[in-house]
PDB file of N, CA and C in Angstrom:
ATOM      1  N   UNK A   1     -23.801  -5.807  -7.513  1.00  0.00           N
ATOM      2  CA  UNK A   1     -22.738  -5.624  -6.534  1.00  0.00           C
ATOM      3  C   UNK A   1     -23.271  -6.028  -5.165  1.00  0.00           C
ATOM      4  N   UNK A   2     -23.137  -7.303  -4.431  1.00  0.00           N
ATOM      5  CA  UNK A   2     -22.943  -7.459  -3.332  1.00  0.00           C
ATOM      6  C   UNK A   2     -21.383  -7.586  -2.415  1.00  0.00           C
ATOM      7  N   UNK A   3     -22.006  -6.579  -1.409  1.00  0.00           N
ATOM      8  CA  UNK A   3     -20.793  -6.307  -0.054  1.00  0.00           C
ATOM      9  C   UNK A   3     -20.813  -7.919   0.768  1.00  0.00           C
ATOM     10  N   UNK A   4     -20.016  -8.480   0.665  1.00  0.00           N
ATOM     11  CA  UNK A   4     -19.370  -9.554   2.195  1.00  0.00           C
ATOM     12  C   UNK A   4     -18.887  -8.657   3.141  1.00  0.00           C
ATOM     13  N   UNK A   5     -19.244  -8.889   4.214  1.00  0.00           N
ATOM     14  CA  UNK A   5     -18.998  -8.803   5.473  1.00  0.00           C
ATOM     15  C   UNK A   5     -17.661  -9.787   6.069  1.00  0.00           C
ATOM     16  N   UNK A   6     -16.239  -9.585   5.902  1.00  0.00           N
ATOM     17  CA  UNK A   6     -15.412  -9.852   6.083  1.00  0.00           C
ATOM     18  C   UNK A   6     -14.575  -9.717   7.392  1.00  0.00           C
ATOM     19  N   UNK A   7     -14.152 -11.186   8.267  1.00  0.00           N
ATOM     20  CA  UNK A   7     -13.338 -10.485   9.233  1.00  0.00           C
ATOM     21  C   UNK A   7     -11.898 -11.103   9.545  1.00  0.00           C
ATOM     22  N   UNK A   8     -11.095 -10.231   9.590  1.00  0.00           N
ATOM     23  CA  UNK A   8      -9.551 -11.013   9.801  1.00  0.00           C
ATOM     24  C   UNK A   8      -9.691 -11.821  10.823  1.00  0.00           C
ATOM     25  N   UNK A   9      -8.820 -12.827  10.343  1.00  0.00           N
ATOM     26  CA  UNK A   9      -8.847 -13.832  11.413  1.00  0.00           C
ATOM     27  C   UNK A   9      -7.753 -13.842  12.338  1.00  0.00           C
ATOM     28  N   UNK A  10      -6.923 -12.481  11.872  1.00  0.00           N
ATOM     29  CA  UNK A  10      -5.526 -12.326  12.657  1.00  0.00           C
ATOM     30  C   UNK A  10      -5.756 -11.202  13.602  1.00  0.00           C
ATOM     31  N   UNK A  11      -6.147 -10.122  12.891  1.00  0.00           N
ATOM     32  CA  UNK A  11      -6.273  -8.884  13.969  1.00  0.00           C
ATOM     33  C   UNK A  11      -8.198  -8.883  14.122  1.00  0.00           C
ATOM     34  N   UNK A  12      -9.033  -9.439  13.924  1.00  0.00           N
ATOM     35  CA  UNK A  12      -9.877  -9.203  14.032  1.00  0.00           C
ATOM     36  C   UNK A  12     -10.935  -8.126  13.587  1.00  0.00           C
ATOM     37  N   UNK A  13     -10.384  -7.194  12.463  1.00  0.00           N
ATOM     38  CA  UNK A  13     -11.061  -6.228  11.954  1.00  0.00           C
ATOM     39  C   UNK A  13     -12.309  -6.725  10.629  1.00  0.00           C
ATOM     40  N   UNK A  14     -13.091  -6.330  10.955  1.00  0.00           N
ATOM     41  CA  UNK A  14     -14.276  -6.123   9.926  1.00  0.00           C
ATOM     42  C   UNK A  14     -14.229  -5.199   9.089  1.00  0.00           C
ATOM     43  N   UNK A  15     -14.431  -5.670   7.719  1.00  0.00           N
ATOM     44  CA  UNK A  15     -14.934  -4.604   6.501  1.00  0.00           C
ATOM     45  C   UNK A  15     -15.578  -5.396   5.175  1.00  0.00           C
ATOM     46  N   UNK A  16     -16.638  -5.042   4.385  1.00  0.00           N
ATOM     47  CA  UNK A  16     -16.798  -5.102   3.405  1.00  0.00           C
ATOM     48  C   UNK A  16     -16.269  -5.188   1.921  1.00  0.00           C
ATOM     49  N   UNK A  17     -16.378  -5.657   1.486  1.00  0.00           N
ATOM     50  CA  UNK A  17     -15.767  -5.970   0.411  1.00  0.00           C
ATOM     51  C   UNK A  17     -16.488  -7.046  -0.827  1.00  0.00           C
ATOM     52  N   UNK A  18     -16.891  -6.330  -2.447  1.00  0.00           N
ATOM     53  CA  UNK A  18     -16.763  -7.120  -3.535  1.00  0.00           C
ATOM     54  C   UNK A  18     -16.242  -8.094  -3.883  1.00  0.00           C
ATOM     55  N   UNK A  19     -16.549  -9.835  -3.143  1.00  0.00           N
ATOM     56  CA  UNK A  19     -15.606 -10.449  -3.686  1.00  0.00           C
ATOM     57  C   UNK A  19     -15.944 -11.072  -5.262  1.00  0.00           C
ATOM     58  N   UNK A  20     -17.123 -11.167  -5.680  1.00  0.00           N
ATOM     59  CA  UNK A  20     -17.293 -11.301  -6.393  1.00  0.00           C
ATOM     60  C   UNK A  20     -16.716 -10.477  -7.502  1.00  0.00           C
ATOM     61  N   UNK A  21     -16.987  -9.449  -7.831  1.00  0.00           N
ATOM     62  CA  UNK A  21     -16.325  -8.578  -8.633  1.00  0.00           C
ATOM     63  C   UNK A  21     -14.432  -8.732  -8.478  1.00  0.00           C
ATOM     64  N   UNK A  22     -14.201  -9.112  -7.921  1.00  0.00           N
ATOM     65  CA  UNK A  22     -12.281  -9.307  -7.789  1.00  0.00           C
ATOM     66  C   UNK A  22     -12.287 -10.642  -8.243  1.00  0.00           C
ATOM     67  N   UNK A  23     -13.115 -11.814  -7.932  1.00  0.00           N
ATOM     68  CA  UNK A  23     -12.842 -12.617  -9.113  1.00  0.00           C
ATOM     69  C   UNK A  23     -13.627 -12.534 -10.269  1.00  0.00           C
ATOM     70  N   UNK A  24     -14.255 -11.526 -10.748  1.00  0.00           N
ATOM     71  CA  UNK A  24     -14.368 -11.820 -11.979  1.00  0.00           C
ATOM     72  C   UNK A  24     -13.433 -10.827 -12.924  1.00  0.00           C
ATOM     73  N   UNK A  25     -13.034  -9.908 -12.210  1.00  0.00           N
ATOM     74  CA  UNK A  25     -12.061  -9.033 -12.924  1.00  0.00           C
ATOM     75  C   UNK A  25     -10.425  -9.981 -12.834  1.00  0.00           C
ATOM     76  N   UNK A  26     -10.207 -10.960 -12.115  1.00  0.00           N
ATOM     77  CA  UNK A  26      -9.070 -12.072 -12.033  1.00  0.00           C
ATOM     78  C   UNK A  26      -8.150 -11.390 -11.007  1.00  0.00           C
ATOM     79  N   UNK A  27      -8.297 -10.204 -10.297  1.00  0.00           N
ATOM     80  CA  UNK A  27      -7.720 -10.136  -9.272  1.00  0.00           C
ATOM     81  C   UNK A  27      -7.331 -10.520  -8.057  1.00  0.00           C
ATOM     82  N   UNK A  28      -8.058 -11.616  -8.112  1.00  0.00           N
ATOM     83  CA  UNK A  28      -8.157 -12.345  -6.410  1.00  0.00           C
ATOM     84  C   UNK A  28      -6.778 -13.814  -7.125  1.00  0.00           C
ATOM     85  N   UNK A  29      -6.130 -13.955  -6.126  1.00  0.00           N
ATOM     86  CA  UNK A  29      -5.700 -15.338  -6.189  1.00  0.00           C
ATOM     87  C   UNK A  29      -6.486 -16.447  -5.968  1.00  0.00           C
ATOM     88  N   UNK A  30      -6.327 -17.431  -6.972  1.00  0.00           N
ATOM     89  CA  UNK A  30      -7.455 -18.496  -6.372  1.00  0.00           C
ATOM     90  C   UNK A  30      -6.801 -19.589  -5.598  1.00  0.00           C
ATOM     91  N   UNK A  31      -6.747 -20.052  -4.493  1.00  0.00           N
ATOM     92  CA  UNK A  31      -6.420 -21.088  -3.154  1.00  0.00           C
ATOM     93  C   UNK A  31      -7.156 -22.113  -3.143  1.00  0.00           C
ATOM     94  N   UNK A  32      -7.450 -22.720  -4.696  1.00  0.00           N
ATOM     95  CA  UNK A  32      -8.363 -23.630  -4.117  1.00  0.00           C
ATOM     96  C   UNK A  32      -7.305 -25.239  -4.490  1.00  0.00           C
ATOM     97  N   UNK A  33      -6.923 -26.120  -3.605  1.00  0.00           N
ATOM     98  CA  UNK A  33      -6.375 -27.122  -4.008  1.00  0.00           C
ATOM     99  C   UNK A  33      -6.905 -28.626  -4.560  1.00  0.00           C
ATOM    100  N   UNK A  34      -6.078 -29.665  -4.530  1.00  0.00           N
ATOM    101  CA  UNK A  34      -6.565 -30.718  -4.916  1.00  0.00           C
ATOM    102  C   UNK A  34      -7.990 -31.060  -4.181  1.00  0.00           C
ATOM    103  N   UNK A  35      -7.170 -31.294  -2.917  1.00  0.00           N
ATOM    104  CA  UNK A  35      -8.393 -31.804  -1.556  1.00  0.00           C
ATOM    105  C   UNK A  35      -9.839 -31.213  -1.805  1.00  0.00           C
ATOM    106  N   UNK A  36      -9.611 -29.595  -2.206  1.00  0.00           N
ATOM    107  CA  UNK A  36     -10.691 -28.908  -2.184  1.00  0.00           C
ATOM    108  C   UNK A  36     -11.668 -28.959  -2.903  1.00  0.00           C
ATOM    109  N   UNK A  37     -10.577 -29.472  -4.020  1.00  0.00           N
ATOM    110  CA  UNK A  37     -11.636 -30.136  -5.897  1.00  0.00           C
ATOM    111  C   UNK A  37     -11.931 -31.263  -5.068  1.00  0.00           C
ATOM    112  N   UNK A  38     -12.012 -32.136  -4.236  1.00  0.00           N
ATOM    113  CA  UNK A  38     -12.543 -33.744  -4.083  1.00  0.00           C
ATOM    114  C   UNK A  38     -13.633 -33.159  -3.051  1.00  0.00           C
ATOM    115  N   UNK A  39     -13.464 -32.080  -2.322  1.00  0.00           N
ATOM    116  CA  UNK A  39     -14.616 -32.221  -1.106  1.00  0.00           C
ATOM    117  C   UNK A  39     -15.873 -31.457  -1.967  1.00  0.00           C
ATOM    118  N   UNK A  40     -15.792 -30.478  -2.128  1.00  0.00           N
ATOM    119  CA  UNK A  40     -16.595 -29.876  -3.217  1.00  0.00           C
ATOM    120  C   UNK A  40     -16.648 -29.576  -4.478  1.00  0.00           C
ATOM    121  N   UNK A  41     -18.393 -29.764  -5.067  1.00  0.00           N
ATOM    122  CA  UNK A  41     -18.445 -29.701  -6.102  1.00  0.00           C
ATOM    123  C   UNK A  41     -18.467 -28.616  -6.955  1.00  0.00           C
ATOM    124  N   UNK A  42     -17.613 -28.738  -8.360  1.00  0.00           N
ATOM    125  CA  UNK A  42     -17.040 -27.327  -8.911  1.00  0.00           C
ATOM    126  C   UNK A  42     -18.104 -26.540  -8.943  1.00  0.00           C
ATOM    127  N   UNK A  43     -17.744 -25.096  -9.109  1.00  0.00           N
ATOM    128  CA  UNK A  43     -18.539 -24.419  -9.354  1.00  0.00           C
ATOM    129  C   UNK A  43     -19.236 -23.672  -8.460  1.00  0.00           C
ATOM    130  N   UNK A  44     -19.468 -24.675  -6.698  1.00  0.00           N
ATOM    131  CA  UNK A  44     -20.669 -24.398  -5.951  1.00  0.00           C
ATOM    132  C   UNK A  44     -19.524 -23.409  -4.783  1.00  0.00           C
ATOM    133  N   UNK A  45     -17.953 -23.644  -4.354  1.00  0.00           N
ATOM    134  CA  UNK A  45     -17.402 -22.820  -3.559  1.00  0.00           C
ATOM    135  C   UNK A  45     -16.077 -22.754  -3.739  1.00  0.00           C
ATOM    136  N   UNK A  46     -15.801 -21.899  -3.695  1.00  0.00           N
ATOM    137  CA  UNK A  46     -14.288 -21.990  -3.944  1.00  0.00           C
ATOM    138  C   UNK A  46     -13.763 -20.961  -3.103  1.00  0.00           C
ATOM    139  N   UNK A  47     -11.554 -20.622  -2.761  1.00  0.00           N
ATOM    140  CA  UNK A  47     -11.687 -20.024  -1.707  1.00  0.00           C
ATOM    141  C   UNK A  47     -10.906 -19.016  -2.694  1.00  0.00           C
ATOM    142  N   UNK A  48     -10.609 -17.711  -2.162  1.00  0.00           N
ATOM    143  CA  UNK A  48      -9.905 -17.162  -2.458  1.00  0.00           C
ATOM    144  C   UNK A  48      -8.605 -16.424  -1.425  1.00  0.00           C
ATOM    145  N   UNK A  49      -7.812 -15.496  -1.926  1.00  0.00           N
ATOM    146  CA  UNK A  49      -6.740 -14.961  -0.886  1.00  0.00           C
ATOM    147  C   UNK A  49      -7.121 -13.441  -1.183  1.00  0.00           C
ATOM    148  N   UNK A  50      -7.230 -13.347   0.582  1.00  0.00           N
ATOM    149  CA  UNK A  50      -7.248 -11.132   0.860  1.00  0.00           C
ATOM    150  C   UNK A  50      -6.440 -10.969   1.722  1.00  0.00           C
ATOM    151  N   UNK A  51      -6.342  -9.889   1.077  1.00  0.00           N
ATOM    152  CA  UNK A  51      -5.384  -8.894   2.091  1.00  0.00           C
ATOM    153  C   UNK A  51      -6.062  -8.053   3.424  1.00  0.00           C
ATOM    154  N   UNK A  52      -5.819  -8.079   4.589  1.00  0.00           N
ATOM    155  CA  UNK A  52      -6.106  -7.137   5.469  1.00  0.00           C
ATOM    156  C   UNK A  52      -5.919  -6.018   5.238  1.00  0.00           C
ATOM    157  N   UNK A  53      -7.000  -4.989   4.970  1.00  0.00           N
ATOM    158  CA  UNK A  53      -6.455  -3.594   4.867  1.00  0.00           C
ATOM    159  C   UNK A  53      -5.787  -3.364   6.248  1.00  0.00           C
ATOM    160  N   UNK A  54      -6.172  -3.500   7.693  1.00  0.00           N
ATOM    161  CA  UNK A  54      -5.863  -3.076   8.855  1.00  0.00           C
ATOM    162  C   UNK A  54      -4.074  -3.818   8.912  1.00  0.00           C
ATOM    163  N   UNK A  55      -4.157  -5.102   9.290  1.00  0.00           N
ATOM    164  CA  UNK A  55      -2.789  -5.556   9.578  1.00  0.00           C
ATOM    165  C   UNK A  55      -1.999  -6.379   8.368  1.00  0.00           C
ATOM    166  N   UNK A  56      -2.499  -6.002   7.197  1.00  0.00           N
ATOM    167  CA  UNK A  56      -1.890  -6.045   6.178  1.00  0.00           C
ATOM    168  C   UNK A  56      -1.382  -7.907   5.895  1.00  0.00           C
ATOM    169  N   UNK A  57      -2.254  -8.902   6.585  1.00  0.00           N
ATOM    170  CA  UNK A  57      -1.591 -10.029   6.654  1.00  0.00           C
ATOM    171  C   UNK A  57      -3.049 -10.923   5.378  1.00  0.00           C
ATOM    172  N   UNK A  58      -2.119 -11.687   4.803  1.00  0.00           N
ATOM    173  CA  UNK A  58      -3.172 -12.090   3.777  1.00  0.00           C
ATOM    174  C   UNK A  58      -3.927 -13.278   4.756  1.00  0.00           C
ATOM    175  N   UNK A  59      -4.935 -14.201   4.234  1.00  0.00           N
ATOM    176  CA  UNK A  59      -5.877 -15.154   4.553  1.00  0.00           C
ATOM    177  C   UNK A  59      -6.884 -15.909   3.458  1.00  0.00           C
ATOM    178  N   UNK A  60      -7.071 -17.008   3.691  1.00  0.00           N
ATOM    179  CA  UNK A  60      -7.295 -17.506   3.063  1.00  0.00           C
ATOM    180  C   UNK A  60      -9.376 -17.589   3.306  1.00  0.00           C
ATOM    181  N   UNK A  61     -10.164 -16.688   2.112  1.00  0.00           N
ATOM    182  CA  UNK A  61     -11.827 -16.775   2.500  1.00  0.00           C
ATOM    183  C   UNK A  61     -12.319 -17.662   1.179  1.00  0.00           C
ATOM    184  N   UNK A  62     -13.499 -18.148   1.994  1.00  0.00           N
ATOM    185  CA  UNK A  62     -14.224 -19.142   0.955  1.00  0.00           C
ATOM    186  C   UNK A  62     -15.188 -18.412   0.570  1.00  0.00           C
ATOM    187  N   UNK A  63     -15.429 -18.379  -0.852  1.00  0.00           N
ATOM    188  CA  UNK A  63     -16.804 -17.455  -1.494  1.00  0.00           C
ATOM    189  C   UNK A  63     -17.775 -18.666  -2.077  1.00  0.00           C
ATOM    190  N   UNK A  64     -18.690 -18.848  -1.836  1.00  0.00           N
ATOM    191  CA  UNK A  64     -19.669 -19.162  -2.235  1.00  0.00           C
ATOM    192  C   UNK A  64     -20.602 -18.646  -3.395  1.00  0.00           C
ATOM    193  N   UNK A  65     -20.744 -19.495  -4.722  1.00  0.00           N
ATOM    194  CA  UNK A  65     -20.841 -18.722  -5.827  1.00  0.00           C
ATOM    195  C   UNK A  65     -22.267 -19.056  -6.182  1.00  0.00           C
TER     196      UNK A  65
END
């Protein structure tokens, strides 16, 4: 279990969070598009979608696997 250090990019709040574990349990939406398959190679980053606990607005973070 590693914590990311996460920060909205809307309201600016910081918190921690498993992202690893949310995609491997398939909870995370995955955001990754065409463009994203041509710039990088599979496997090495991909992004996913969170929710702000604070202002409740989703965003789009890249996890690095």
């Amino acid at each position: 279990m590693t914590l990311e250090l996460i920060k909205c990019p809307f309201c600016g709040y910081k918190f921690r969070m498993d992202v690893n574990e949310l995609v491997e349990e398939g909870k995370a939406q995955m955001a990754k598009g065409l463009l994203d398959f041509l710039k990088n190679k599979p496997g090495k980053s991909f992004s996913i979608d969170i929710k702000c606990p604070n202002c409740e607005k989703t965003f789009v973070y890249e996890v690095k696997a």
